[in-house]
N, C-alpha and C. Protein backbone atom coordinates (compact mmCIF):
# COMPACT_ATOMS: atom_id res chain seq x y z
N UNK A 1 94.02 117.99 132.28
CA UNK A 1 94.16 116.80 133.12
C UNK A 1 94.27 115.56 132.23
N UNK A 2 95.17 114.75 132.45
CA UNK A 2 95.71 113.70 131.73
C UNK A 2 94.34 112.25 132.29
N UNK A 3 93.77 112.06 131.43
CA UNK A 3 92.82 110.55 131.51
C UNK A 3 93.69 109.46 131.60
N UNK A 4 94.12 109.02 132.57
CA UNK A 4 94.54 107.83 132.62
C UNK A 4 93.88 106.59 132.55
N UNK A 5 92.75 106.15 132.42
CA UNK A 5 91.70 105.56 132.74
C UNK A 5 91.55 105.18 131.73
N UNK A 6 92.14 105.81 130.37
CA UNK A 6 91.85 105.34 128.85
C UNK A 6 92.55 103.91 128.65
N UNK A 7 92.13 103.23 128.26
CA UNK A 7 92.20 101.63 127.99
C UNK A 7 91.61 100.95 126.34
N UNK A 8 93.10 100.93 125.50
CA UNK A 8 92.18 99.90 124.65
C UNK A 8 92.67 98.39 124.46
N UNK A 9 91.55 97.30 124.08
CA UNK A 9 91.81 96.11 124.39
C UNK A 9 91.20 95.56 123.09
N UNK A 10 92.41 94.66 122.49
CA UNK A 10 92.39 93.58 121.80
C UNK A 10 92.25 91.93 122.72
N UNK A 11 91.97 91.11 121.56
CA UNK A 11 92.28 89.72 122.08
C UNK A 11 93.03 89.36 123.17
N UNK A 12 94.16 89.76 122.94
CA UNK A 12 95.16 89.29 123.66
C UNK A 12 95.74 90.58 124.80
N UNK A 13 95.71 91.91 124.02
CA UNK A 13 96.18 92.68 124.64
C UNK A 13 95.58 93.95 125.51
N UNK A 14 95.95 94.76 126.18
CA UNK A 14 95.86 95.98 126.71
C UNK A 14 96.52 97.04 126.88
N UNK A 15 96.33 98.08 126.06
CA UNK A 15 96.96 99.29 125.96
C UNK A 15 96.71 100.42 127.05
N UNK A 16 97.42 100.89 127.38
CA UNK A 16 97.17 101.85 128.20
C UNK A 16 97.97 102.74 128.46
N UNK A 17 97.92 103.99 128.80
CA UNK A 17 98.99 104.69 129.16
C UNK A 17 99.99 104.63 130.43
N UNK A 18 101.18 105.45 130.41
CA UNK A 18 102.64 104.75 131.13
C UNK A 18 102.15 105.45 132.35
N UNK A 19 102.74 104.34 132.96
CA UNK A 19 102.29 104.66 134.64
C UNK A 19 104.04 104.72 135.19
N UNK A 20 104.48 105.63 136.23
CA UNK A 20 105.67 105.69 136.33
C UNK A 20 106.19 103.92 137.07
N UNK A 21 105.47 103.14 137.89
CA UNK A 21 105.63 101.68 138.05
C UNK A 21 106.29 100.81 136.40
N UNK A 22 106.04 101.55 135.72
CA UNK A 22 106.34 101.07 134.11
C UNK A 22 107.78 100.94 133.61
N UNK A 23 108.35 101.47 134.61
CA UNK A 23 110.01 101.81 133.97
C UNK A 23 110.52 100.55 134.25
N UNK A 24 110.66 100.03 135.19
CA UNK A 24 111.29 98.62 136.08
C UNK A 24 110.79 97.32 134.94
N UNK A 25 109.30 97.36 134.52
CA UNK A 25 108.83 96.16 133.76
C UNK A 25 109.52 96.99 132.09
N UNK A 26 109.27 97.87 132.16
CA UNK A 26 109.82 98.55 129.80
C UNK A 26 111.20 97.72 129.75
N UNK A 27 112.46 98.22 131.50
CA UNK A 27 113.62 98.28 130.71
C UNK A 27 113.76 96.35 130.92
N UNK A 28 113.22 95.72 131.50
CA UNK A 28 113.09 93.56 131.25
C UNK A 28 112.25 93.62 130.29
N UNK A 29 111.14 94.14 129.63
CA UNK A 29 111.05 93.82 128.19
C UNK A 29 111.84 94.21 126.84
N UNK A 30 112.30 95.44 126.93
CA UNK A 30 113.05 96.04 125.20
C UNK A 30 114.24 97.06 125.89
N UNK A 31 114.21 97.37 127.18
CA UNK A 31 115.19 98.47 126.91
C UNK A 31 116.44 98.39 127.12
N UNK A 32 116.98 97.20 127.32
CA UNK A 32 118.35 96.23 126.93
C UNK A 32 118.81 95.50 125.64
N UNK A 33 117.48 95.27 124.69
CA UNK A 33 117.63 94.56 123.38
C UNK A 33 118.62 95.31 122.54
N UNK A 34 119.49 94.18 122.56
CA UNK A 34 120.33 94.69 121.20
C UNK A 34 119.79 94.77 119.85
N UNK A 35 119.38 93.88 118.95
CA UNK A 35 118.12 94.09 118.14
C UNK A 35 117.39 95.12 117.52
N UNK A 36 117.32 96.24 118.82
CA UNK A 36 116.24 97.27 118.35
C UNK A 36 117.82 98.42 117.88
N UNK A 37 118.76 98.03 118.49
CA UNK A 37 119.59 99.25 118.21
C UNK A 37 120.15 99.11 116.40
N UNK A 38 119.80 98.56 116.19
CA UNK A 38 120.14 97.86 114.68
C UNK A 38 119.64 99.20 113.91
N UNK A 39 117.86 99.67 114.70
CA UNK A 39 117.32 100.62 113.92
C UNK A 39 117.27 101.86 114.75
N UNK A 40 116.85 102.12 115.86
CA UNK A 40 116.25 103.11 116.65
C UNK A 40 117.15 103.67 117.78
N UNK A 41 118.26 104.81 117.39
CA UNK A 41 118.71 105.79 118.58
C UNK A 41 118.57 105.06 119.62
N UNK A 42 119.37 105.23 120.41
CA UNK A 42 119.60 104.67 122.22
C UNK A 42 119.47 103.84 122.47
N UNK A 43 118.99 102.81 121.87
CA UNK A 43 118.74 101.49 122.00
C UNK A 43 120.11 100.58 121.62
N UNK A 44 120.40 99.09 122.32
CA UNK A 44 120.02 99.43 123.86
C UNK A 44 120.32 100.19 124.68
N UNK A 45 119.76 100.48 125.57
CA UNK A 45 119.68 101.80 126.61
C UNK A 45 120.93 101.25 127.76
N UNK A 46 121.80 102.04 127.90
CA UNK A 46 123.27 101.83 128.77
C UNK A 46 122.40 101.58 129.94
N UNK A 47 121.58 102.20 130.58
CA UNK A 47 121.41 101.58 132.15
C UNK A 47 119.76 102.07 132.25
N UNK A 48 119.13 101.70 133.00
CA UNK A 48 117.74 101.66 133.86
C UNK A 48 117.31 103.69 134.23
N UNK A 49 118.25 104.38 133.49
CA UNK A 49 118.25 105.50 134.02
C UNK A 49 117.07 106.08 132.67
N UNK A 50 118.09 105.44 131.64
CA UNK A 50 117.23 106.49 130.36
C UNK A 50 116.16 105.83 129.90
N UNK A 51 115.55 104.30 130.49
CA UNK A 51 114.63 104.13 130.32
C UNK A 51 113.58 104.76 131.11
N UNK A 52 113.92 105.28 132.71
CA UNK A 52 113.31 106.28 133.56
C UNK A 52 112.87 107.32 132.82
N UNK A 53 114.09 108.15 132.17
CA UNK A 53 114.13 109.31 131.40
C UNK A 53 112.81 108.96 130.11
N UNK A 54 113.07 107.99 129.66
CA UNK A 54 111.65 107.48 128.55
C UNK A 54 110.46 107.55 128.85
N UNK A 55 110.23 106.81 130.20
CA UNK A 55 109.08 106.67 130.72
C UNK A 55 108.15 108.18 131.38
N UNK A 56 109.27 108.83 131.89
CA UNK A 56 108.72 110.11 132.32
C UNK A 56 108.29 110.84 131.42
N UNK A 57 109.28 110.63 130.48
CA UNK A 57 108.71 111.99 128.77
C UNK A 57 107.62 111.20 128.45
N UNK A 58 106.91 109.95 128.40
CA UNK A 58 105.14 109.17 128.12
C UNK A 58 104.60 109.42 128.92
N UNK A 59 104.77 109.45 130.08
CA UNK A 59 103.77 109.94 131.41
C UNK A 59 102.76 110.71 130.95
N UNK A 60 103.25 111.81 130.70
CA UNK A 60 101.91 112.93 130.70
C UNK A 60 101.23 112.93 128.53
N UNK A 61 101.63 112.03 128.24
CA UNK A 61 101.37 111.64 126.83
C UNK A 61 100.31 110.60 126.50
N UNK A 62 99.07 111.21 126.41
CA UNK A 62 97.92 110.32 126.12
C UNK A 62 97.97 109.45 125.31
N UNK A 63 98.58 110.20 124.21
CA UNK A 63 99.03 109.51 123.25
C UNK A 63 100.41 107.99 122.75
N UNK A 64 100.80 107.94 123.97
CA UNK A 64 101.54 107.13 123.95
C UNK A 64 100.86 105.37 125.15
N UNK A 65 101.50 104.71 124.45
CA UNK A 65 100.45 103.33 125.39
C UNK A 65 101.55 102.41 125.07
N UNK A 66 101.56 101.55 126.50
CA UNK A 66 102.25 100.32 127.06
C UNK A 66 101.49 99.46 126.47
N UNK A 67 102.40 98.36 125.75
CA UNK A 67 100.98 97.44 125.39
C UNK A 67 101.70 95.99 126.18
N UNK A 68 100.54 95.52 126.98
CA UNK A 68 100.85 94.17 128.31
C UNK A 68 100.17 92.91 127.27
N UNK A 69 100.18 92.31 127.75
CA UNK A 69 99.83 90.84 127.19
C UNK A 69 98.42 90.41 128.65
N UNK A 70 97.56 90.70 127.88
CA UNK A 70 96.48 90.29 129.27
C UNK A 70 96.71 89.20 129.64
N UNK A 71 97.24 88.14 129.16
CA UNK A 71 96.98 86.61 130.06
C UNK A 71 98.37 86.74 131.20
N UNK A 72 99.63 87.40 130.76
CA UNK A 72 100.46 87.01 131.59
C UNK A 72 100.79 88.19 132.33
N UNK A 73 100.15 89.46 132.06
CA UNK A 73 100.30 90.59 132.48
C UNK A 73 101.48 91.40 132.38
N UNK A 74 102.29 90.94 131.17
CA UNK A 74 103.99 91.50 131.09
C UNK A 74 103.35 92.13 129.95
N UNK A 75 104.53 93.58 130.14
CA UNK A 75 104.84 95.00 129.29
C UNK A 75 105.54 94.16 127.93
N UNK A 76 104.80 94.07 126.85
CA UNK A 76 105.55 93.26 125.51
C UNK A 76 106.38 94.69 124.56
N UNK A 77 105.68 96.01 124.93
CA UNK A 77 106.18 96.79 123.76
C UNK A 77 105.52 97.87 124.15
N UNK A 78 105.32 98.64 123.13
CA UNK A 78 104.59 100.16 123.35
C UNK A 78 104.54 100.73 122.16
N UNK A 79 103.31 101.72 121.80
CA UNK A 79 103.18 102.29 120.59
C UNK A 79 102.89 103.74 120.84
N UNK A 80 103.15 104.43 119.82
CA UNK A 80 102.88 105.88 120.23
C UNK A 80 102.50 106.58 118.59
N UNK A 81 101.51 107.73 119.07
CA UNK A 81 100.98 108.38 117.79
C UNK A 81 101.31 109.48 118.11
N UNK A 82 102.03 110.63 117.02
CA UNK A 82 102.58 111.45 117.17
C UNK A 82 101.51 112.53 116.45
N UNK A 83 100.95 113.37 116.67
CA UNK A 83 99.98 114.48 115.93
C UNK A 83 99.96 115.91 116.27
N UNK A 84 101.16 116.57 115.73
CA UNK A 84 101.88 117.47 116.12
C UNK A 84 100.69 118.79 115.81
N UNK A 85 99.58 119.03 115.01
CA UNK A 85 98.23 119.36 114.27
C UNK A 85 97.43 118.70 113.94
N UNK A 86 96.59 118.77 115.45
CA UNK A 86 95.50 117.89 114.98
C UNK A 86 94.63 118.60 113.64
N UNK A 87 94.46 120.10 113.31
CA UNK A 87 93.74 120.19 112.40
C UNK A 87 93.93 120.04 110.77
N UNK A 88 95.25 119.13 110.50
CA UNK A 88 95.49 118.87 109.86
C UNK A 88 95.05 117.02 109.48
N UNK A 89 94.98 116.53 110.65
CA UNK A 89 94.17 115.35 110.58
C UNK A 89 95.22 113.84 110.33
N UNK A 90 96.37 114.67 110.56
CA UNK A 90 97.61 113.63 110.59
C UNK A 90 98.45 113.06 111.58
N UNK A 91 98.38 111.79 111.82
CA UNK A 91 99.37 111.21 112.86
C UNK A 91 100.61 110.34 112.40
N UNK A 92 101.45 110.06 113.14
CA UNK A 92 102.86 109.62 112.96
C UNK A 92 102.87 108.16 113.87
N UNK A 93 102.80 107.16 113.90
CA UNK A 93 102.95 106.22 114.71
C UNK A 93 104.03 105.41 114.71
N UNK A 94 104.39 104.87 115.60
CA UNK A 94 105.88 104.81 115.80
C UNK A 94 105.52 103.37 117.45
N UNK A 95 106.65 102.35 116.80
CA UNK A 95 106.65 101.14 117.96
C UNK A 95 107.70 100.40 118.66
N UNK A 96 107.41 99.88 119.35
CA UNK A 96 108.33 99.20 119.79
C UNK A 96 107.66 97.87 120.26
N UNK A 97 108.39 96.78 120.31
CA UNK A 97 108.24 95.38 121.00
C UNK A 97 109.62 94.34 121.26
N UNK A 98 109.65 94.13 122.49
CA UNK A 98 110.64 93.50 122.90
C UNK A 98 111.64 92.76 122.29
N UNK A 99 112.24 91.97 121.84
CA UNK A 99 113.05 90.99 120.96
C UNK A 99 112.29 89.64 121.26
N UNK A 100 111.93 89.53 122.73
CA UNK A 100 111.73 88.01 123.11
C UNK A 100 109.66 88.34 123.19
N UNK A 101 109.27 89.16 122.45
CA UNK A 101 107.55 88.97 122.17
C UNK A 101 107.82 89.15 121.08
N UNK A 102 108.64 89.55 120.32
CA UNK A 102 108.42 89.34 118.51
C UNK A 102 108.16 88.14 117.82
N UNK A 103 107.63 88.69 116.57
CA UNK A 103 107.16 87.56 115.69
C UNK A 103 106.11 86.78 116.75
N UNK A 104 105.37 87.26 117.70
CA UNK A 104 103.56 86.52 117.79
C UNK A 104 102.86 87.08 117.83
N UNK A 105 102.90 88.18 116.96
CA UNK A 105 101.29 89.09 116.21
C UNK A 105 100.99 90.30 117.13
N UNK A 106 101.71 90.16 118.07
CA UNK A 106 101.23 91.61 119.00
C UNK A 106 101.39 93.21 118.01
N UNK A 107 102.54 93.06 117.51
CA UNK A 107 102.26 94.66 116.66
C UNK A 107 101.87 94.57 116.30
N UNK A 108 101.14 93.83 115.15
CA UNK A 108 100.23 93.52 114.52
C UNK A 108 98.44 93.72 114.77
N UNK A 109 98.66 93.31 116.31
CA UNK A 109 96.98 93.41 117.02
C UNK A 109 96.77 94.86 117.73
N UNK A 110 97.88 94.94 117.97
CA UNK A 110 98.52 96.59 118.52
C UNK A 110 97.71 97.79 117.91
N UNK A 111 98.59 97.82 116.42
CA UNK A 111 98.44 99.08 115.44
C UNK A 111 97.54 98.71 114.80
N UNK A 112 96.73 97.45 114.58
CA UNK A 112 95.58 97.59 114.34
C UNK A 112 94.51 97.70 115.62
N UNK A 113 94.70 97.87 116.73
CA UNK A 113 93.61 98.64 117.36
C UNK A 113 93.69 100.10 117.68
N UNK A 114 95.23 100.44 117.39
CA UNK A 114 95.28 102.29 117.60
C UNK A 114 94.71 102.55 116.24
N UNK A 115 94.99 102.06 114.72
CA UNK A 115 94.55 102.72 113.40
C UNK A 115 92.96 102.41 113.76
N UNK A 116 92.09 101.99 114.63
CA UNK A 116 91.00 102.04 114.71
C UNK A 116 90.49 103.35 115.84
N UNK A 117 91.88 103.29 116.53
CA UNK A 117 91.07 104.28 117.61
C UNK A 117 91.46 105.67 117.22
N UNK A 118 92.27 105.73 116.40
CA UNK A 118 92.81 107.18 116.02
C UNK A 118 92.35 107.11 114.12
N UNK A 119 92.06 106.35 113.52
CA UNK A 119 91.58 106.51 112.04
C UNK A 119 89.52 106.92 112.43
N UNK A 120 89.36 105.46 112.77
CA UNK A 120 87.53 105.87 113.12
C UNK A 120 87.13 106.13 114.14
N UNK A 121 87.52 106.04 114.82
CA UNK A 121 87.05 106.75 116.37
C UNK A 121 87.51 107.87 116.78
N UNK A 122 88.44 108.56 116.55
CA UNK A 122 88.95 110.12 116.34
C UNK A 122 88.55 110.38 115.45
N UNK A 123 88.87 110.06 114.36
CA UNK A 123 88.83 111.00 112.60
C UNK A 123 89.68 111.37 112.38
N UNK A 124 90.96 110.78 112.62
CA UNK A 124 92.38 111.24 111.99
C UNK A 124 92.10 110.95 110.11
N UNK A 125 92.48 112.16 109.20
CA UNK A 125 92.44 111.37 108.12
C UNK A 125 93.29 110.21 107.67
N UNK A 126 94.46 110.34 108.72
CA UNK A 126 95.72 109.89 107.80
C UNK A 126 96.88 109.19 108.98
N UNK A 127 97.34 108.22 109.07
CA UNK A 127 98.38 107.79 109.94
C UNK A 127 99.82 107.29 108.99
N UNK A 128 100.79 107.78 109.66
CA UNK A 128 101.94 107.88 108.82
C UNK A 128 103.01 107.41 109.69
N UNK A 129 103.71 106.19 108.54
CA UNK A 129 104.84 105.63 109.47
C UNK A 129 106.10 105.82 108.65
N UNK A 130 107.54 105.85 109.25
CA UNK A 130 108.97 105.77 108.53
C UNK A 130 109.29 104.44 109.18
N UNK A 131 110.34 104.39 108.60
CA UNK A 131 111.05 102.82 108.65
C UNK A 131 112.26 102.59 108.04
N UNK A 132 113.03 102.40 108.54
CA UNK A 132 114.25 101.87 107.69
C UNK A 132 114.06 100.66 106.44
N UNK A 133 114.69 100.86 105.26
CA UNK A 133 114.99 100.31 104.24
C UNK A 133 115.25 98.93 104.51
N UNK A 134 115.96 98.46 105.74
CA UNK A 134 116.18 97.03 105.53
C UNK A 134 115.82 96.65 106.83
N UNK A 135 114.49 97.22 107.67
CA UNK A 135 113.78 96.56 108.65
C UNK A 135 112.59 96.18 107.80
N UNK A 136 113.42 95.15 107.50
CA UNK A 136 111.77 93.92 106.98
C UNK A 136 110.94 93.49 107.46
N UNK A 137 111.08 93.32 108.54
CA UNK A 137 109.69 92.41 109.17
C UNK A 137 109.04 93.82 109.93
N UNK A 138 109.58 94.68 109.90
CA UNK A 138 108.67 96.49 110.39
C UNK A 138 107.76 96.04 108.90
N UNK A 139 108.10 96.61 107.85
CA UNK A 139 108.26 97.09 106.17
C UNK A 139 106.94 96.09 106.01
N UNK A 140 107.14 94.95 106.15
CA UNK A 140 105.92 93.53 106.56
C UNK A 140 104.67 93.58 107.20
N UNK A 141 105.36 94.47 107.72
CA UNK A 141 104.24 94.79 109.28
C UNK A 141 103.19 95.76 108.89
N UNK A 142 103.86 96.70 108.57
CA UNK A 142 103.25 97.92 108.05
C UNK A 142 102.38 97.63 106.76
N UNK A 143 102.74 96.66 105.76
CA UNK A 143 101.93 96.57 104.42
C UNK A 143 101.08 95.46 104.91
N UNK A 144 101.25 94.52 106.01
CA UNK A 144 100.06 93.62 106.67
C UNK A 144 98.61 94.50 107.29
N UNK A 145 99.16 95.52 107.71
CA UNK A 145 97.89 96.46 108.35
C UNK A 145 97.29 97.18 107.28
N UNK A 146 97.65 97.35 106.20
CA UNK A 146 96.98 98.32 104.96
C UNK A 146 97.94 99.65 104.88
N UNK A 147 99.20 100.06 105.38
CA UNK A 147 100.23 101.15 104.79
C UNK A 147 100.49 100.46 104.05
N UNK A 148 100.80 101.55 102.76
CA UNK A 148 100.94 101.97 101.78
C UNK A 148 102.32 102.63 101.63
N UNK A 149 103.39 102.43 100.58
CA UNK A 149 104.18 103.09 100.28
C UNK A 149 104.44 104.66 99.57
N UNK A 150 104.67 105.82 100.26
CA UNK A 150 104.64 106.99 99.63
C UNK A 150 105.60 107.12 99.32
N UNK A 151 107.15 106.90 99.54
CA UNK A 151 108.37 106.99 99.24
C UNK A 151 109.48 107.06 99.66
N UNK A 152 110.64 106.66 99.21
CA UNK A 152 111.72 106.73 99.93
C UNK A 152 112.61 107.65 99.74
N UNK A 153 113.57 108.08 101.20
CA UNK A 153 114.46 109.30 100.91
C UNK A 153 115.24 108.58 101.17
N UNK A 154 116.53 108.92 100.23
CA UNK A 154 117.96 108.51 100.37
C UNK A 154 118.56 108.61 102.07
N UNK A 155 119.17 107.89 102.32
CA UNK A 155 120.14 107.99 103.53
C UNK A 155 119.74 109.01 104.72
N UNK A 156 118.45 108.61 104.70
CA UNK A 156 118.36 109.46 106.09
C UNK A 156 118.03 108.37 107.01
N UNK A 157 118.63 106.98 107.15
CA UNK A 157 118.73 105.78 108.44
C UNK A 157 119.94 105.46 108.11
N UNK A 158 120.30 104.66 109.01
CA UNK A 158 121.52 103.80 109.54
C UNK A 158 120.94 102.84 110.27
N UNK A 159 122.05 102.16 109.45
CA UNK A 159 122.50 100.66 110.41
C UNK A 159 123.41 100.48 111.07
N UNK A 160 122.81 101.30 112.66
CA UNK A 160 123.58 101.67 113.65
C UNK A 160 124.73 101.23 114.33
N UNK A 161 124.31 99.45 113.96
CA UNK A 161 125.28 98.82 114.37
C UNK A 161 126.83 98.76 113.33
N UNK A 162 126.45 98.86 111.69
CA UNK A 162 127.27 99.03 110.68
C UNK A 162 127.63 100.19 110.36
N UNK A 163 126.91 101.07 110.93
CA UNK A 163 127.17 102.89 110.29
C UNK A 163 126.72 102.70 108.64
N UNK A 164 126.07 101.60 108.23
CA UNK A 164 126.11 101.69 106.78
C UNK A 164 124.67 102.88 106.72
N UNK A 165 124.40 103.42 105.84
CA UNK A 165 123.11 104.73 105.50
C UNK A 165 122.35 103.55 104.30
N UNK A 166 120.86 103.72 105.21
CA UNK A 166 119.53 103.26 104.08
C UNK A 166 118.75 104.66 103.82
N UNK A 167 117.90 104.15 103.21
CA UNK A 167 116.59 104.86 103.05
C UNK A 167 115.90 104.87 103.76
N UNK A 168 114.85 105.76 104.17
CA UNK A 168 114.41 105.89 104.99
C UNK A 168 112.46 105.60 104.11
N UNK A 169 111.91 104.55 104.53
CA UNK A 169 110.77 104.52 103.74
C UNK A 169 109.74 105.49 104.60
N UNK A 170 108.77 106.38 103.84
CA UNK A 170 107.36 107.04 104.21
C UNK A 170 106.31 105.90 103.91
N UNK A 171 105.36 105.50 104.78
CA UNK A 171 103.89 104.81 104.51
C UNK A 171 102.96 105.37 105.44
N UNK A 172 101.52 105.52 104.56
CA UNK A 172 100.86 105.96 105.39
C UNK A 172 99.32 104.68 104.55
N UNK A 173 98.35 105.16 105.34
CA UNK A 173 97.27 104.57 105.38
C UNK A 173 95.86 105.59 105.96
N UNK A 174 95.53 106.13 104.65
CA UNK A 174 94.17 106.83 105.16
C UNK A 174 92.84 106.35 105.80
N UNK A 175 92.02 107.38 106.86
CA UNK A 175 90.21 106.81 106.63
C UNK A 175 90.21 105.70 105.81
N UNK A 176 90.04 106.09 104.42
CA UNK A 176 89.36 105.19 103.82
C UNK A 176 89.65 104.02 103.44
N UNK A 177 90.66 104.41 103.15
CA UNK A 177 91.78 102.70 102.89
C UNK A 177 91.47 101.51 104.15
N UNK A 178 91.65 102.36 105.57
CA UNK A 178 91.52 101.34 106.74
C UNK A 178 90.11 100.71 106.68
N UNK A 179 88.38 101.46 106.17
CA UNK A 179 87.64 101.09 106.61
C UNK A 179 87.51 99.91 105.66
């Protein structure tokens, strides 16, 4: 049985998991941005259908969370941890935020309250992010929270909009590093 009831809250924000009411507010925050298609498959999303299709595949995913802006109550983005073995103690986290909530600290307040709820409050050892080579302000983002660079593989991104091939950067950030 899926806990929906799980809630975590920063300053500003509230995470929670996707409620199917969620599709109508995701695709007026990010799932029209041109912006995100620069880096991330499907984006923007041709019509209100495959953001449906998005929202249904998070539904039953604990692991995935809407993150709202408590004062104005709008869907800014969403983050998701991927932990394909938990007994390996490794997660994959992976985000999104609108074009028009970027750059005012929400990913930022975001992934630092999941690397708290999945580093010390689970006991994940290890959270692990990719990124394209020339998403800088991701690349920013990620070395602002405490990831760490493990390395880059040749040409496994695009710049979807150029077809040009980057690198694809690995960062992760252990337990201990976060505490």
């Amino acid at each position: 049985m899926i806990n929906k009831d799980r809630v975590l809250e920063t300053a500003r924000l509230r995470m929670r998991n996707f409620r199917e009411s969620d599709i109508g507010p995701c695709w007026e925050s990010w799932g029209q941005d041109e912006s995100l298609g620069r880096y991330i498959v499907s984006y923007p999303m041709g019509d209100i259908r495959q953001m449906r299709d998005l929202v249904q595949g998070f539904l039953t995913n604990t692991d995935a969370w809407v993150i709202e802006d408590k004062g104005s109550e709008k869907i800014v983005g969403y983050v998701t941890v991927d932990i394909p073995y938990r007994q390996l103690g490794v997660g994959e986290i992976g985000y999104v935020i609108g074009e028009k909530y970027q750059r005012q600290g929400y990913a930022f307040e975001a992934i630092h309250s999941i690397l708290t709820e999945y580093l010390v409050h689970e006991g994940l050892y290890m959270i692990e992010a990719k990124c394209n080579e020339t998403n800088h302000a991701s690349l920013q983002l990620l070395e602002k929270t405490g990831f760490q660079v493990d390395g880059r593989l040749r040409g496994r991104r695009m710049d979807l909009l150029t077809g040009g091939r980057n690198a694809l950067v690995v960062m992760s950030i252990t337990q201990k590093e976060f505490k």
